[in-house]
Protein backbone atom coordinates (compact mmCIF):
# COMPACT_ATOMS: atom_id res chain seq x y z
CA UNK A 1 106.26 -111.89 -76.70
CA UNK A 2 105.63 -111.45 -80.59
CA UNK A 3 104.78 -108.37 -82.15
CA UNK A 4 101.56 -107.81 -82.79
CA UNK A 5 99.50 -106.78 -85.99
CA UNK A 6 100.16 -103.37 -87.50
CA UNK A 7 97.67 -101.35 -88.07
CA UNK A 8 94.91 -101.28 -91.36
CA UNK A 9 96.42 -98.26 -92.94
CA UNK A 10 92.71 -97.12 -93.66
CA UNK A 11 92.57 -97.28 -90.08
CA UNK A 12 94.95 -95.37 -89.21
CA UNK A 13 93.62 -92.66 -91.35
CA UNK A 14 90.20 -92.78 -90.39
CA UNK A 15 91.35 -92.36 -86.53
CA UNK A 16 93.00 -89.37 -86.93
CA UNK A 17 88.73 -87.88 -88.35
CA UNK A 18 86.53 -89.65 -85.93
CA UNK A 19 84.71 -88.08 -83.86
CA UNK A 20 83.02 -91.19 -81.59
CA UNK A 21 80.80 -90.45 -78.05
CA UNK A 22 82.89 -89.46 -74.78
CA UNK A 23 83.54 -92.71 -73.31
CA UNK A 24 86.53 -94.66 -72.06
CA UNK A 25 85.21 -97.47 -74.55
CA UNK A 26 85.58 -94.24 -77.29
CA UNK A 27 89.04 -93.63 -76.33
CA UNK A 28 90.09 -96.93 -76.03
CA UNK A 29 89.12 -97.40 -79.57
CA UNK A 30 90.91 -94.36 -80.85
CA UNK A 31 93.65 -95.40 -79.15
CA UNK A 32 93.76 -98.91 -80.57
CA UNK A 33 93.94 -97.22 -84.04
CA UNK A 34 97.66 -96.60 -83.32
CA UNK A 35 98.86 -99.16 -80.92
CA UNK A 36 98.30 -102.66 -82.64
CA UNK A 37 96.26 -105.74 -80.46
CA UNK A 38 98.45 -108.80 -80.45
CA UNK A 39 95.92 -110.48 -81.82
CA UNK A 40 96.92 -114.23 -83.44
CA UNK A 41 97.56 -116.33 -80.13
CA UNK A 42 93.68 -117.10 -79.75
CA UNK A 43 90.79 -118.16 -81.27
CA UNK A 44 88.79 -114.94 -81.50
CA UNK A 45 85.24 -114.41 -81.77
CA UNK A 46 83.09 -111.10 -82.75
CA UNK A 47 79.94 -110.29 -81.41
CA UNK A 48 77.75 -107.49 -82.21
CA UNK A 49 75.50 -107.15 -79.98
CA UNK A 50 77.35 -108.12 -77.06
CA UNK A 51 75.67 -106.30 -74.59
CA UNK A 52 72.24 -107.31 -75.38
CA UNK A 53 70.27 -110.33 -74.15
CA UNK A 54 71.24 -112.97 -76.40
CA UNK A 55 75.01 -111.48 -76.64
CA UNK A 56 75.40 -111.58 -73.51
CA UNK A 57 75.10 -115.07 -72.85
CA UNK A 58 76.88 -116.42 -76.19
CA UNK A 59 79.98 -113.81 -75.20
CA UNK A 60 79.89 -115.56 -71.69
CA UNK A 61 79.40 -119.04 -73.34
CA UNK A 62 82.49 -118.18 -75.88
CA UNK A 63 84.84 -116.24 -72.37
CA UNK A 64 84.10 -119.57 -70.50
CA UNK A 65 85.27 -121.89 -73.33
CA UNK A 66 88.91 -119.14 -73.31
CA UNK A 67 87.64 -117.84 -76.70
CA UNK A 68 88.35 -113.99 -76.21
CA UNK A 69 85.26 -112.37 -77.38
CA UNK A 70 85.25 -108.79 -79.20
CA UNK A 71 82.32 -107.16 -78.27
CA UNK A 72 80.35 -104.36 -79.83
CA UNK A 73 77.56 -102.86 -78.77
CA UNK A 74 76.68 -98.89 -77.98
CA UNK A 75 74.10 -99.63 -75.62
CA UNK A 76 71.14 -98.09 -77.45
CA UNK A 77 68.33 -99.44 -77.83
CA UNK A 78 64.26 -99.34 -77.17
CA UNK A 79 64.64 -100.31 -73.28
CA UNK A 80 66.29 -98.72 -69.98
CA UNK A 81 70.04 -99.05 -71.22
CA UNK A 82 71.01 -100.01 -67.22
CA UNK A 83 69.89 -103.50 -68.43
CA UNK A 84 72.49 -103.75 -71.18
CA UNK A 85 75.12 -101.85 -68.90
CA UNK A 86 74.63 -104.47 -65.83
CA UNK A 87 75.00 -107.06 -69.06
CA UNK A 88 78.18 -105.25 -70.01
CA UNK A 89 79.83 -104.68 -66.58
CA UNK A 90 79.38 -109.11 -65.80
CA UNK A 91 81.50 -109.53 -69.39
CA UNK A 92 84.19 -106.80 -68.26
CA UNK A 93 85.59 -108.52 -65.37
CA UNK A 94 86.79 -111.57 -67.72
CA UNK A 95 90.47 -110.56 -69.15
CA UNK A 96 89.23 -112.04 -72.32
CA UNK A 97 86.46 -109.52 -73.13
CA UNK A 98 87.33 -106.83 -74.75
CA UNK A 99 84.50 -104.05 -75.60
CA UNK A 100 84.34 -101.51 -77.86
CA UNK A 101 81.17 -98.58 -77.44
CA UNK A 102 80.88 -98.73 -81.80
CA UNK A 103 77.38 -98.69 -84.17
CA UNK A 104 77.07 -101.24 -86.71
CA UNK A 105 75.42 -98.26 -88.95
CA UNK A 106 79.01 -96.66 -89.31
CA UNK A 107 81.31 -98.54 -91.28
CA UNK A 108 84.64 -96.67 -90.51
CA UNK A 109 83.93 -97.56 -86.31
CA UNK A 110 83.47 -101.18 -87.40
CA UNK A 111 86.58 -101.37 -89.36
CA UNK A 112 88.99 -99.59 -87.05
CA UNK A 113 88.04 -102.40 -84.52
CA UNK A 114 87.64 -105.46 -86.65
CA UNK A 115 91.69 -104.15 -88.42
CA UNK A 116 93.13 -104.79 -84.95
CA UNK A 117 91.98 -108.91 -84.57
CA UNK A 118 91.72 -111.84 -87.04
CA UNK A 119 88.44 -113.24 -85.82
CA UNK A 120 87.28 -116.80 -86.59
CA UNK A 121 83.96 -116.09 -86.61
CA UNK A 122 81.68 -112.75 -86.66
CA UNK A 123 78.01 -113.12 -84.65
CA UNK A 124 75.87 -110.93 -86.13
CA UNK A 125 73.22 -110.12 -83.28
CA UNK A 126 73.16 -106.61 -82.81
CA UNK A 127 69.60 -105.19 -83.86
CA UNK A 128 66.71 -102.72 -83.13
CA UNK A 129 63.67 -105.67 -81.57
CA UNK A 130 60.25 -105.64 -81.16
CA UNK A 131 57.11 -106.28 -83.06
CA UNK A 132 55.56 -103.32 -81.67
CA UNK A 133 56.30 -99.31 -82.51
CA UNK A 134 55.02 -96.02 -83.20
CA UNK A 135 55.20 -95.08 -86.83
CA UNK A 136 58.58 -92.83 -85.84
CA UNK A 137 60.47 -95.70 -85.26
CA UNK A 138 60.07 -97.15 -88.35
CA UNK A 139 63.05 -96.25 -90.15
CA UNK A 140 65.24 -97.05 -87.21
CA UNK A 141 64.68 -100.52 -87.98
CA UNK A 142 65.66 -100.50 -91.75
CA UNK A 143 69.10 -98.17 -90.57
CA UNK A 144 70.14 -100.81 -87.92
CA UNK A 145 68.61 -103.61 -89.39
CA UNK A 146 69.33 -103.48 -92.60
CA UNK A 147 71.95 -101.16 -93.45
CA UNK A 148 73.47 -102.08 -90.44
CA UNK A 149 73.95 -105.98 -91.92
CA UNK A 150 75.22 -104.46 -94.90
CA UNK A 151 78.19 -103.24 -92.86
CA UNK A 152 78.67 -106.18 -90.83
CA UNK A 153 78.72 -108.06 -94.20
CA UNK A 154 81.50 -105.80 -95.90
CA UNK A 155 83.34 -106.62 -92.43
CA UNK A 156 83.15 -109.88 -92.82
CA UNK A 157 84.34 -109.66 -96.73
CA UNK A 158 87.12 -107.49 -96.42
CA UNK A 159 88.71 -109.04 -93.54
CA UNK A 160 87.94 -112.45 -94.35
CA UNK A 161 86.44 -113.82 -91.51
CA UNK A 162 85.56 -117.57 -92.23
CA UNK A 163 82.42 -117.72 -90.68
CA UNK A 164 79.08 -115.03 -90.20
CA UNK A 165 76.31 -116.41 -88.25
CA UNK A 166 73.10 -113.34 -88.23
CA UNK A 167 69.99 -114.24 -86.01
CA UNK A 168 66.89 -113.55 -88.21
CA UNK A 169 63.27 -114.00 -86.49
CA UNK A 170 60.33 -116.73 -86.10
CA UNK A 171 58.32 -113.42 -87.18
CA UNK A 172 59.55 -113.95 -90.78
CA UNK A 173 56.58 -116.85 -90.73
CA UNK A 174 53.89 -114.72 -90.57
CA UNK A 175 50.96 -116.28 -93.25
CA UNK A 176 52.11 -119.71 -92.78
CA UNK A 177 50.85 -122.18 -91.13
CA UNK A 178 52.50 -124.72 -88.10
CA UNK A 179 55.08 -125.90 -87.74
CA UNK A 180 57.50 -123.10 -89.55
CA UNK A 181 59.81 -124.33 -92.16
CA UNK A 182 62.65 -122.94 -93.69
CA UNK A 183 61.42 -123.44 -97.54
CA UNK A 184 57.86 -121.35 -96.75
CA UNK A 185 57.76 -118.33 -98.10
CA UNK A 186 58.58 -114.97 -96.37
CA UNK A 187 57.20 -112.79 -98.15
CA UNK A 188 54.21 -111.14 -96.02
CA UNK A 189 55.97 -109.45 -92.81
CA UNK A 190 53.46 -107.98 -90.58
CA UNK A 191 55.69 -105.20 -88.44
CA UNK A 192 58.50 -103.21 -89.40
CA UNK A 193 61.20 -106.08 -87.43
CA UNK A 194 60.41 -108.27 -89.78
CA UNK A 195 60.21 -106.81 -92.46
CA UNK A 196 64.04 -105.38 -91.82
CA UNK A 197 65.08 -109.09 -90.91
CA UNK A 198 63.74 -110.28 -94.53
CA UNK A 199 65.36 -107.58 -96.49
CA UNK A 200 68.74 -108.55 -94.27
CA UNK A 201 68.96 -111.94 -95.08
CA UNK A 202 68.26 -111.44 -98.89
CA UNK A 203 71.02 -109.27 -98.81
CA UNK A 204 73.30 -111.38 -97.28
CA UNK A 205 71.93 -114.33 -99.30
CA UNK A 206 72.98 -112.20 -102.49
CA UNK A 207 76.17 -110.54 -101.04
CA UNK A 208 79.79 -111.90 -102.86
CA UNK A 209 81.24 -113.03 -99.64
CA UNK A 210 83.52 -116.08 -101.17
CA UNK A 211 85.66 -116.33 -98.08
CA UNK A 212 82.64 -116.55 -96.17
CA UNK A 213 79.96 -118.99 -94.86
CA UNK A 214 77.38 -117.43 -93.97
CA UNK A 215 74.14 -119.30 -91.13
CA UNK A 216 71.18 -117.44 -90.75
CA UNK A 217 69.44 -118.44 -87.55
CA UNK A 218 65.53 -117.71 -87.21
CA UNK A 219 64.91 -117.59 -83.38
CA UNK A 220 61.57 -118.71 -82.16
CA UNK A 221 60.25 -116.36 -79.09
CA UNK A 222 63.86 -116.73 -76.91
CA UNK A 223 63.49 -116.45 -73.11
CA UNK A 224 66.15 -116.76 -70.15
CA UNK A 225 67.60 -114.84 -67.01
CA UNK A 226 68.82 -111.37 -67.95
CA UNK A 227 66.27 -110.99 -70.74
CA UNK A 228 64.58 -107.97 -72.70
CA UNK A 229 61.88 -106.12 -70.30
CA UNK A 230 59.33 -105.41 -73.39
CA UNK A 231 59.00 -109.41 -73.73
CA UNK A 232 55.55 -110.73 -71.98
CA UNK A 233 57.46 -113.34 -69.55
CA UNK A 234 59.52 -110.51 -67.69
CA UNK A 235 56.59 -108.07 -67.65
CA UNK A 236 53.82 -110.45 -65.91
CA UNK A 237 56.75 -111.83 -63.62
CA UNK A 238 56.80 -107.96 -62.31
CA UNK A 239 53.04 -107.62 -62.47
CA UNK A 240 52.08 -110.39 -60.87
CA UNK A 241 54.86 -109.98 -58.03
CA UNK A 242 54.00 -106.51 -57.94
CA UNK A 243 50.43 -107.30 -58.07
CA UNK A 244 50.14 -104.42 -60.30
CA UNK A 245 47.65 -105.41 -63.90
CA UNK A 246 49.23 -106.60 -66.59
CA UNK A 247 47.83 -105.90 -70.22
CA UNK A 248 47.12 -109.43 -72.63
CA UNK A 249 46.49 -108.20 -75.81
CA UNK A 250 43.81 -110.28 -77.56
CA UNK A 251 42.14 -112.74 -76.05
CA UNK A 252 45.21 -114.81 -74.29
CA UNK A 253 45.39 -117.63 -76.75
CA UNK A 254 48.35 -116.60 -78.74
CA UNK A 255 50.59 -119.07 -78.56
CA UNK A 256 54.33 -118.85 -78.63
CA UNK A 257 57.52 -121.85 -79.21
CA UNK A 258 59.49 -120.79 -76.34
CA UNK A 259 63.69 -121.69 -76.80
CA UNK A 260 65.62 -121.14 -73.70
CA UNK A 261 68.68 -118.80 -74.33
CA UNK A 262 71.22 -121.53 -73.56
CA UNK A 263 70.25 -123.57 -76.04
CA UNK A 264 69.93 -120.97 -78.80
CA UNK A 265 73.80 -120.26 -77.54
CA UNK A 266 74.51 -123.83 -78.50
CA UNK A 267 72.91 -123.21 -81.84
CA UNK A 268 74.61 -120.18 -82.76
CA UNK A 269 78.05 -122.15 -81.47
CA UNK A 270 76.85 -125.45 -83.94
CA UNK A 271 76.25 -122.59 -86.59
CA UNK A 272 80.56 -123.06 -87.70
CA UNK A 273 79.73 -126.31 -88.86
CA UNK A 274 77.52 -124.64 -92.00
CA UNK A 275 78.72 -124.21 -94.89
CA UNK A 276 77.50 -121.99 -97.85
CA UNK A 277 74.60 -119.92 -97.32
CA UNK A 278 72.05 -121.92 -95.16
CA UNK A 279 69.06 -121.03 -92.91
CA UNK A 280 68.13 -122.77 -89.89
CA UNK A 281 65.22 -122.26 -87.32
CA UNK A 282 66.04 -122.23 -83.93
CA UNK A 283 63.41 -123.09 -81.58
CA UNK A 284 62.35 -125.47 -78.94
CA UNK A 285 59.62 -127.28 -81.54
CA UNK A 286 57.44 -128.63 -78.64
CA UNK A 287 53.97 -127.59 -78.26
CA UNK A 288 53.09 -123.76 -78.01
CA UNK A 289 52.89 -122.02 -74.74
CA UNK A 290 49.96 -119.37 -74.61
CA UNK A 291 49.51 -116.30 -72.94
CA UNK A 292 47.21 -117.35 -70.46
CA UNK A 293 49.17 -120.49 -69.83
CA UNK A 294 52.16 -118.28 -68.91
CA UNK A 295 50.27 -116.16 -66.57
CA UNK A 296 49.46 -119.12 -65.06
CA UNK A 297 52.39 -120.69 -64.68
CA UNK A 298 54.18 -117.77 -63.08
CA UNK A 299 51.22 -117.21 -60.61
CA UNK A 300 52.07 -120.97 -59.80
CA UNK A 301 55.54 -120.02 -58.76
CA UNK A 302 55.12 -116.85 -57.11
CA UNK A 303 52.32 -118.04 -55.48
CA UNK A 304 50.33 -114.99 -56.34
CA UNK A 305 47.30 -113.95 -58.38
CA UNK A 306 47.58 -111.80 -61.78
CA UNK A 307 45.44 -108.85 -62.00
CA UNK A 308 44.74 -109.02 -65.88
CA UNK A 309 43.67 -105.72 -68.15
CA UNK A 310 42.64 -107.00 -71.58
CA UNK A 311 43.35 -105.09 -75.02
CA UNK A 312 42.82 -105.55 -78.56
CA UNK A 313 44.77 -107.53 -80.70
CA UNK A 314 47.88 -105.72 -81.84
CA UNK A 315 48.28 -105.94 -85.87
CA UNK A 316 51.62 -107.39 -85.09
CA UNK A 317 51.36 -110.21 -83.40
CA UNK A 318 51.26 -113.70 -84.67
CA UNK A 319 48.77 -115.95 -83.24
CA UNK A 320 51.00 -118.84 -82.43
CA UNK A 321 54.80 -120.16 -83.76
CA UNK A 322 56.39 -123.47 -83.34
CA UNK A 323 59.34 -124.42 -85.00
CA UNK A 324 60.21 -127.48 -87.46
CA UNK A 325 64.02 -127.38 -85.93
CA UNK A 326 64.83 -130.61 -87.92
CA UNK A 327 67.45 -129.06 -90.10
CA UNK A 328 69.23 -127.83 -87.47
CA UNK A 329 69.62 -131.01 -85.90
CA UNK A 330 70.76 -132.88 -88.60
CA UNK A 331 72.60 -130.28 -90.33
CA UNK A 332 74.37 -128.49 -86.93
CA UNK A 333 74.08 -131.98 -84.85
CA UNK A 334 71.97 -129.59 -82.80
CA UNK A 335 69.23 -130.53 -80.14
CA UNK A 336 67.19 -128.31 -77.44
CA UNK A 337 67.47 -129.47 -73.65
CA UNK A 338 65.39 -127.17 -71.68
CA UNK A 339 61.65 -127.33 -71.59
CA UNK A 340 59.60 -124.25 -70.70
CA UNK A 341 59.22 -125.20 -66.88
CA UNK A 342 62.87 -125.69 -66.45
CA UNK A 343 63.42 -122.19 -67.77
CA UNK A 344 60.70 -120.16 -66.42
CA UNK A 345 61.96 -121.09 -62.89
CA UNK A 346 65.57 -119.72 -64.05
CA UNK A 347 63.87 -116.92 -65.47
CA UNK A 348 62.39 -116.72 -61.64
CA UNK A 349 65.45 -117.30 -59.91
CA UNK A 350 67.15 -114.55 -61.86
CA UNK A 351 64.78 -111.94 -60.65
CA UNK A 352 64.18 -112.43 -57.39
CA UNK A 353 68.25 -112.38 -57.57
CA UNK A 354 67.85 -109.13 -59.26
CA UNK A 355 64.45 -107.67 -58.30
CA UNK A 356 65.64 -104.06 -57.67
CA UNK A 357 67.07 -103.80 -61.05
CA UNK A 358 64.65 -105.39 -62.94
CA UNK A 359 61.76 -103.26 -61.15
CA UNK A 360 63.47 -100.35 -62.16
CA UNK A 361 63.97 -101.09 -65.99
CA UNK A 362 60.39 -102.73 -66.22
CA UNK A 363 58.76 -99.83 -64.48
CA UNK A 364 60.92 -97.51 -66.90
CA UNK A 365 59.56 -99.94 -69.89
CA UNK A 366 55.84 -99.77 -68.88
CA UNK A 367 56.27 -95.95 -68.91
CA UNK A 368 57.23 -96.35 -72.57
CA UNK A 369 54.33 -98.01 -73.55
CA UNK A 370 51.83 -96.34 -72.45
């Protein structure tokens, strides 16, 4: 077997000071400081983020295809962290998955870990999500968000890492009118997610990164089994099952593009085939679902009727997305292949699979809200 890698000697130093949270993950990484990965016999990908929704299935997408998959993540977050851990525990039993318990807001974790493998590509997806918070949250977003992508961009620079794909938002939009296009302006964010996304990619958009390409991906409203509790599909699937009320903000007719998680995997994959700084949109670009069209279509399927509890209009919500996706397909060679109904009954599928879980993290998240 060849010997592997020796260590960054900033790394080395910077083990011997840190002080990271008592896990095995924590150890592991310490330990890794001073015994080198072998780490040049595979195509290796990093993922921040792994342990949330989307990083979850693009690090089982990349294990599946024998990439080995680096995965960071240190399963905070604003939902019932069982979700991410349940995430975390499916990607540990592949040999291939190797996870790490690091923040993207400190450098000297990042570089201790990203020292030890020459990754092909880095997937930005690690972030703090959500439209909607309580004024005390607000600088959490610009920390992870945007000083956060700061890091992940020096990563990316000083271990030059050919290829940095970061997942932006539809939210970005807000002003403009339908379909979204990459070339409208982005300059009127209307929540504090947003807002962080849009100062990210100008950063990265100005950052010296010559060894780099760099793909920003706006996602448009992404849905699939294993998904975030705060998003509307997940919470009326529990309401209406429940048969508990579920809160519509506004009047219903909000109207959201919908792109299935596996085919916003197959995006981010496409994304090595950019080159420069580019910016794609990511989402399904067929006609808007609204909020009273979902409720429907999950009473459909469970064959139950949703108790409804109406709201104002929250200040950050957009009143309806859709995507122009046609750079991405000609660009990336990229094309969506699940429509909404298709999805929503894996969505289904998923929870009834999982219903004790996912009762206890939504009931946790509706507790949160209130």
């Amino acid at each position: 077997m060849s010997e592997g890698p020796k260590p960054h000697k900033r790394a080395v130093k910077l083990g011997l000071s840190l002080t990271l949270r008592a896990y095995d993950y924590s150890i592991r990484l310490l330990y890794l400081t001073f015994v080198p990965v072998n780490s040049h016999q595979q195509q290796t990908a990093l993922v921040t983020g792994c342990a949330g929704f989307i990083g979850f299935h693009l690090s089982q997408n990349l294990l599946t295809d024998g990439i080995r998959v680096v995965g960071i993540d240190n399963l905070c977050g604003n939902y019932d962290a069982r979700l991410k851990e349940f995430r975390r525990n499916r990607l540990s039993t592949h040999p291939n998955f190797h996870f790490y318990d690091v923040d993207i807001c400190v450098y000297d974790q990042l570089q201790i870990v990203a020292s030890q493998y020459q990754c092909d590509t880095l997937f930005a997806l690690a972030a703090r999500a959500g439209v909607r918070n309580n004024a005390e949250e607000k600088p959490i977003y610009q920390q992870v968000n945007y000083e956060g992508t700061k890091n992940i961009a020096r990563i990316a620079a000083e271990f030059e890492i050919p290829k940095l794909i970061f997942t932006s938002t539809s939210s970005a939009y807000s002003g403009n009118p339908i379909p979204f296009r990459e070339q409208q302006p982005t300059n009127q964010p209307i929540s504090d997610y947003s807002a962080s996304k849009i100062s990210a990619e100008e950063y990265l958009a100005s950052y010296d990164c010559e060894k780099t390409d760099i793909a920003v991906m706006r996602l448009f409203t992404v849905y699939g089994p294993a998904g975030r509790p705060d998003m509307a599909y997940f919470r009326f699937i529990h309401a209406i099952d429940h048969e508990i009320p579920l809160v519509i903000f506004g009047d219903g007719q909000q109207s959201r593009d919908y792109t299935y998680v596996a085919d916003v995997v197959s995006a981010l994959r496409l994304a090595k085939h950019s080159t420069g700084y580019e910016i794609y949109n990511i989402g399904s670009g067929q006609t808007p679902i609204s909020v009273l069209q979902l409720v429907e279509k999950i009473e459909a399927r469970l064959g139950k009727r949703a108790i409804v509890q109406y709201q104002p209009s929250h200040p950050a919500d957009m009143q309806q997305t859709q995507a122009d996706n046609s750079k991405a397909k000609r660009q990336l060679g990229w094309t969506p292949e699940t429509d909404f109904d298709q999805g929503l009954e894996h969505c289904l599928a998923w929870y009834l699979d999982n219903r004790q879980l996912v009762s206890t993290v939504l009931e946790n998240q509706l507790l949160r809200l209130k």
